[in-house]
N, C-alpha and C. Protein backbone atom coordinates (compact mmCIF):
# COMPACT_ATOMS: atom_id res chain seq x y z
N UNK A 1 -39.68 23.59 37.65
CA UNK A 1 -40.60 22.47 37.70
C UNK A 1 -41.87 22.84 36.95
N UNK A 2 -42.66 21.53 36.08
CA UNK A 2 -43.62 22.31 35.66
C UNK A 2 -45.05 22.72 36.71
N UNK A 3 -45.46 23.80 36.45
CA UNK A 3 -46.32 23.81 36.95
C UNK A 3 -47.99 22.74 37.07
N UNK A 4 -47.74 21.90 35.93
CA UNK A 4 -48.85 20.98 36.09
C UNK A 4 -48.70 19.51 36.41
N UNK A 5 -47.11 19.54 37.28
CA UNK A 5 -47.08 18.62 37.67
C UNK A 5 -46.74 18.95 39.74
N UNK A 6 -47.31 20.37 39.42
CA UNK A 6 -47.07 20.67 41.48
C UNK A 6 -47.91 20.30 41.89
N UNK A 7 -48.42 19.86 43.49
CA UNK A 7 -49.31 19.40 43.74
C UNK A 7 -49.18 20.33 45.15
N UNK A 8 -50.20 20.92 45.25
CA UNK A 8 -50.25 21.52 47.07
C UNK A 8 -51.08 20.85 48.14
N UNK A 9 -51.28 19.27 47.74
CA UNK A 9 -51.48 18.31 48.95
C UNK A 9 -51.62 16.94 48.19
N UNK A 10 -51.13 16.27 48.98
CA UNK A 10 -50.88 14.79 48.70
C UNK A 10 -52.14 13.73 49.37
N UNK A 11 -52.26 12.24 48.70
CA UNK A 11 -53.30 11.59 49.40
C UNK A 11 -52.61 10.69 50.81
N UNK A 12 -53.55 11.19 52.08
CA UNK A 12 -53.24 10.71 53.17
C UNK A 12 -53.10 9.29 53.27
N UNK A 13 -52.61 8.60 54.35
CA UNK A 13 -52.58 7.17 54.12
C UNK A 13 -53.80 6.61 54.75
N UNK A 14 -54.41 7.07 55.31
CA UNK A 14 -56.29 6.91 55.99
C UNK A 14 -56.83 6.75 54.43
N UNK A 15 -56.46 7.47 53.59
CA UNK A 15 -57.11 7.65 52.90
C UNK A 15 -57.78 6.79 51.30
N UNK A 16 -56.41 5.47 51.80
CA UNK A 16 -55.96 4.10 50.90
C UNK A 16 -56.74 2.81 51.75
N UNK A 17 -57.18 2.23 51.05
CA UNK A 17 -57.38 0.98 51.42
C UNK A 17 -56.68 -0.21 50.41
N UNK A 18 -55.95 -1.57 51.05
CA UNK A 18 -55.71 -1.96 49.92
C UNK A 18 -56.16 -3.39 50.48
N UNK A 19 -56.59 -4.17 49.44
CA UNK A 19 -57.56 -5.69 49.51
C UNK A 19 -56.91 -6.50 49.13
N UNK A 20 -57.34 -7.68 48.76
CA UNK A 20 -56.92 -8.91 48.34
C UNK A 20 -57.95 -9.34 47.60
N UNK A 21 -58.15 -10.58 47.07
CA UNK A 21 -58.89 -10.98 45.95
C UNK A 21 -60.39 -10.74 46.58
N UNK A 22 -60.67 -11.34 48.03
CA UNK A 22 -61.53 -11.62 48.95
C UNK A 22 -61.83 -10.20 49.20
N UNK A 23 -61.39 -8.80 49.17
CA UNK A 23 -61.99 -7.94 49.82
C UNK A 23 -61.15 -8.13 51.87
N UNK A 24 -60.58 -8.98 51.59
CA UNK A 24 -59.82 -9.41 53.12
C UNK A 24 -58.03 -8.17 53.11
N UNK A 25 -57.49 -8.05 53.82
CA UNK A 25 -56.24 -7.42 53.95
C UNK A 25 -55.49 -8.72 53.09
N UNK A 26 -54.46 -7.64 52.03
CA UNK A 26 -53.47 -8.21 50.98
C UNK A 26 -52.83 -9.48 51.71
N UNK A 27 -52.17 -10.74 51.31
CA UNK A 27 -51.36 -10.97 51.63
C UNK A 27 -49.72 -10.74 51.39
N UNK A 28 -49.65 -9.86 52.13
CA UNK A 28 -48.43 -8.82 51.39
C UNK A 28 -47.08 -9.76 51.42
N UNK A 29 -46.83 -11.34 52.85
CA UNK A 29 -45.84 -11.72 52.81
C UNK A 29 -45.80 -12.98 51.52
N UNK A 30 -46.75 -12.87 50.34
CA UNK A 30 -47.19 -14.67 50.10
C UNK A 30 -46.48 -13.92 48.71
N UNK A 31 -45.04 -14.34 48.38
CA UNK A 31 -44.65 -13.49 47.13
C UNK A 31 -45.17 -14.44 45.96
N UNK A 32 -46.50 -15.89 45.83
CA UNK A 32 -46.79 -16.07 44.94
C UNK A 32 -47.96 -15.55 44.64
N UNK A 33 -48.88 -14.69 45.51
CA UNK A 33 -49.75 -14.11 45.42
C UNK A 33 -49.26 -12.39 44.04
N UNK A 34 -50.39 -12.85 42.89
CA UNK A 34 -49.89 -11.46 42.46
C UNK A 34 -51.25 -10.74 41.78
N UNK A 35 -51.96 -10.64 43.05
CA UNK A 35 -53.49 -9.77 42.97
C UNK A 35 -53.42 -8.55 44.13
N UNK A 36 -53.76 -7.62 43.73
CA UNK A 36 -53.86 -6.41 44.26
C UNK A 36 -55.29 -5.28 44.28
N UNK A 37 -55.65 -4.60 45.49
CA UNK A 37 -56.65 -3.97 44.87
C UNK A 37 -56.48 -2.52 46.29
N UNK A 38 -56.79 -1.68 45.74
CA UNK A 38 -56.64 -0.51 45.86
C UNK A 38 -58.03 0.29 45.84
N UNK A 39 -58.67 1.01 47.20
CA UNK A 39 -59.44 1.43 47.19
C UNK A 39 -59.35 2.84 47.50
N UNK A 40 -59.12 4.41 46.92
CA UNK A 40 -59.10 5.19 47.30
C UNK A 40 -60.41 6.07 47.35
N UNK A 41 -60.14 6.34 49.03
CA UNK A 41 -61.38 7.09 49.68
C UNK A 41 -61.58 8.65 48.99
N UNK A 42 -63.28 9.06 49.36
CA UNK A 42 -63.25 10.14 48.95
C UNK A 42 -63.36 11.40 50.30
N UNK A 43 -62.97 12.74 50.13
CA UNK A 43 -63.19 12.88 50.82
C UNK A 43 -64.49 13.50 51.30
N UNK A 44 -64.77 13.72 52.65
CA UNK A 44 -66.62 13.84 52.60
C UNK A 44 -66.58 15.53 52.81
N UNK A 45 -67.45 16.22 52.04
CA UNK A 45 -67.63 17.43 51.70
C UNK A 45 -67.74 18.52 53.42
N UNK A 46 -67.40 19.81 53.71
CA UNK A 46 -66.83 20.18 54.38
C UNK A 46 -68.51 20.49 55.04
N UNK A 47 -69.09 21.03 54.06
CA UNK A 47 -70.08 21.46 54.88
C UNK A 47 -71.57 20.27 55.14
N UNK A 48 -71.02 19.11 55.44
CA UNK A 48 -71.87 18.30 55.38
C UNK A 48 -72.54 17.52 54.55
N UNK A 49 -73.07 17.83 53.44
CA UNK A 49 -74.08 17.58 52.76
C UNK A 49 -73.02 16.58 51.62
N UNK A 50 -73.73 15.74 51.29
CA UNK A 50 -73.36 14.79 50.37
C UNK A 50 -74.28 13.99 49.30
N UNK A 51 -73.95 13.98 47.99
CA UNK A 51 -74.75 13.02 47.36
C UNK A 51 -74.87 11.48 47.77
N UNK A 52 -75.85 10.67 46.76
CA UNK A 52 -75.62 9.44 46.90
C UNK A 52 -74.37 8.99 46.42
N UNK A 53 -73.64 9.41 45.48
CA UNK A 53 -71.97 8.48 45.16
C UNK A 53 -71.39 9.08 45.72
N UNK A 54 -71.57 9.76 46.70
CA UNK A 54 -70.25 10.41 47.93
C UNK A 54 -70.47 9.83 48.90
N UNK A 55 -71.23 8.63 49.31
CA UNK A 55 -71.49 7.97 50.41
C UNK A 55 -70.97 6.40 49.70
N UNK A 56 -70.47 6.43 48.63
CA UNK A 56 -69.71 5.43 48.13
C UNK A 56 -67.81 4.98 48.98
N UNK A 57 -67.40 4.33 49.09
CA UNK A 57 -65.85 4.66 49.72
C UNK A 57 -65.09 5.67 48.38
N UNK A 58 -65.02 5.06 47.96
CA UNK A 58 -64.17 5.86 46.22
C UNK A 58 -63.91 5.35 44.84
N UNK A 59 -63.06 5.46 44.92
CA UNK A 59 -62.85 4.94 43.36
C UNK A 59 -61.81 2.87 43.88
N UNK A 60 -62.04 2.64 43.11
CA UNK A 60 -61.44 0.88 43.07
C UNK A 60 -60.95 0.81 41.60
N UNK A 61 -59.40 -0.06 42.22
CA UNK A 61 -58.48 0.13 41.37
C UNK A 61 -57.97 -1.70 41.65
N UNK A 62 -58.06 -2.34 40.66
CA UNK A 62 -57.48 -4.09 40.61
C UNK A 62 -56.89 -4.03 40.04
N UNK A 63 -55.53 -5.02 40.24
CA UNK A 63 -54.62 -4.91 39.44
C UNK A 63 -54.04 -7.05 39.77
N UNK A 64 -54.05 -7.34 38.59
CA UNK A 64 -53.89 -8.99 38.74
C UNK A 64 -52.84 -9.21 37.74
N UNK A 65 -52.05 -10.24 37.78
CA UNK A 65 -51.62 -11.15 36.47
C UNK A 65 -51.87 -12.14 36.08
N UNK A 66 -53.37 -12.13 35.77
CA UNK A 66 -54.08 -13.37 35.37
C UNK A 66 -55.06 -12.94 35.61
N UNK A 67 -55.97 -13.60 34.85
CA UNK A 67 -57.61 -13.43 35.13
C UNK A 67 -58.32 -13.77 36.34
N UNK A 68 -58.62 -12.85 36.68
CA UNK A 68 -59.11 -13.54 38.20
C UNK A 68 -60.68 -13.00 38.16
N UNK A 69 -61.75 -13.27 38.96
CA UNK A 69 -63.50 -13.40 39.55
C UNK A 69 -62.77 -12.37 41.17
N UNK A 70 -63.26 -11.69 41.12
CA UNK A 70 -63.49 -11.03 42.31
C UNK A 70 -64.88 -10.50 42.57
N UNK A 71 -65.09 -10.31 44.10
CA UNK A 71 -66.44 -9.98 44.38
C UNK A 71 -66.52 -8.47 44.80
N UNK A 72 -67.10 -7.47 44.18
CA UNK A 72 -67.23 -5.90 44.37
C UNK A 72 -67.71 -5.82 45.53
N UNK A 73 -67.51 -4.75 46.24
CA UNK A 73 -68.85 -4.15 47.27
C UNK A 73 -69.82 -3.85 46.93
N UNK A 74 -71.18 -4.18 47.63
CA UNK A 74 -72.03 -3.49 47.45
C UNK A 74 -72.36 -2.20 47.14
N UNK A 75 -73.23 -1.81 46.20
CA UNK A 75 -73.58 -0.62 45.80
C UNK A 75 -74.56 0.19 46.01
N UNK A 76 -75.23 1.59 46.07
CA UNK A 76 -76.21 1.87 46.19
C UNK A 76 -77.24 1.05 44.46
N UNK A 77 -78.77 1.04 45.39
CA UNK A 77 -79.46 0.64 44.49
C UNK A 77 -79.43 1.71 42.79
N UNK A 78 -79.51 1.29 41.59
CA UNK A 78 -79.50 2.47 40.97
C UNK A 78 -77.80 2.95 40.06
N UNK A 79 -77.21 2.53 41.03
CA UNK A 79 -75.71 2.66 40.30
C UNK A 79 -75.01 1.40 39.89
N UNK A 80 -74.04 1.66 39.20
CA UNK A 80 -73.31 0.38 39.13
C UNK A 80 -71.77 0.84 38.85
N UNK A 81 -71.21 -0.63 38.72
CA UNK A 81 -69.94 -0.74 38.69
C UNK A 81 -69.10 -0.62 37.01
N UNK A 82 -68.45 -0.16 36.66
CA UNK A 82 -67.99 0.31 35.43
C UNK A 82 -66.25 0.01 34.95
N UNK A 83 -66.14 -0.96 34.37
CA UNK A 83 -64.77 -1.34 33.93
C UNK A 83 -64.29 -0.18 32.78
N UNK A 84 -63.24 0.02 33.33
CA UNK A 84 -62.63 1.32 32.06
C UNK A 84 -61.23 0.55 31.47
N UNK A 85 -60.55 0.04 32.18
CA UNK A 85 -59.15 -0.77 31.79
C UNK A 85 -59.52 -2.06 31.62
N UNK A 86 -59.03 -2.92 30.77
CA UNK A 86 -59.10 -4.31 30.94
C UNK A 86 -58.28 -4.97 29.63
N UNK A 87 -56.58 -5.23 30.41
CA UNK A 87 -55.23 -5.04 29.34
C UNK A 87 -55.65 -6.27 29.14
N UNK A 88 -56.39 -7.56 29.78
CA UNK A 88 -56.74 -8.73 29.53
C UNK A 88 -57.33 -8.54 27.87
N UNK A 89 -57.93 -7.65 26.95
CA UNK A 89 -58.55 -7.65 26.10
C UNK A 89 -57.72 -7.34 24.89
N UNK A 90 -57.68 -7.51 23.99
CA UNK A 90 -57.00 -6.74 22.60
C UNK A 90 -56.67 -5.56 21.96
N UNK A 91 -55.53 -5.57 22.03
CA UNK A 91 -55.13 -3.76 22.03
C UNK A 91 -56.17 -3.08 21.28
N UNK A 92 -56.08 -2.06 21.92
CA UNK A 92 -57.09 -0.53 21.30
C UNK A 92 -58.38 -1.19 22.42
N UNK A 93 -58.70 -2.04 22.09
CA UNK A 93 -60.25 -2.22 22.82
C UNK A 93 -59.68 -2.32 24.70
N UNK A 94 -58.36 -2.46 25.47
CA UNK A 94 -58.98 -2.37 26.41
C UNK A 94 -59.05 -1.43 27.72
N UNK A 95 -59.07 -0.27 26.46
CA UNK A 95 -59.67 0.86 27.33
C UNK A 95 -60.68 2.01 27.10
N UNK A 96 -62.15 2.16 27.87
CA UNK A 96 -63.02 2.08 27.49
C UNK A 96 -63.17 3.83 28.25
N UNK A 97 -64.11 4.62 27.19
CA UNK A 97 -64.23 5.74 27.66
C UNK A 97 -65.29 6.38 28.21
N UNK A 98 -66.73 5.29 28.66
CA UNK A 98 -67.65 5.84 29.26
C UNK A 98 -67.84 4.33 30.04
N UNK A 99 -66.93 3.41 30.38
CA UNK A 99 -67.00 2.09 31.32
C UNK A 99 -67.80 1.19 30.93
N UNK A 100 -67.89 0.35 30.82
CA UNK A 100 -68.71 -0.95 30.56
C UNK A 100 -69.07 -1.29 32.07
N UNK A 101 -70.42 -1.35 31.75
CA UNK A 101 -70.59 -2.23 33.07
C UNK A 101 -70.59 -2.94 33.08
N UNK A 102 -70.08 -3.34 34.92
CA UNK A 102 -69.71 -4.59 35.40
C UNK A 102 -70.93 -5.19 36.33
N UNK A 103 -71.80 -6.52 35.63
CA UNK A 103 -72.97 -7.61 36.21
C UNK A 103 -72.09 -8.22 37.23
């Protein structure tokens, strides 16, 4: 096996959050629903101490087939939100290597 594909721990399931357009729990039985969002937590440092983007939940991951308006979580003052994927756009341009921010 290669070695850079071993992993000596996996992400817990505490450790997933997954949303709906609303930020509400998916509707996982509505098979015309096809918006998804994925919030993986970080974990909080052992010996206490944490920055300000470690008091963030984690990283956010949307995934739609169609253009959709969704509403982010709140952020600390000072940071923002940063689109890196967006297949909605024209090849080559929609993936971005220092994020566009997201108003």
């Amino acid at each position: 096996m290669r070695s850079d594909l071993k992993k000596r721990s996996f992400m817990k399931e505490e450790s997933i959050n997954w949303h709906g357009n609303d930020q509400n729990p998916p509707r996982w039985e509505d098979l015309s629903c096809k918006f998804l969002v994925t919030t993986l937590k970080v974990d909080k440092p052992e010996n206490g101490l944490c920055s300000e983007s470690s008091l963030l939940e984690g990283e956010m991951f949307i995934a739609a087939g169609h253009s959709e308006s969704v509403p982010l979580p709140e952020i600390p003052e000072g940071m923002a939100w940063h689109r890196l994927v967006d297949p909605a756009l024209p090849f080559s341009g929609f993936f971005s290597n220092g994020g566009e921010p997201v108003i």
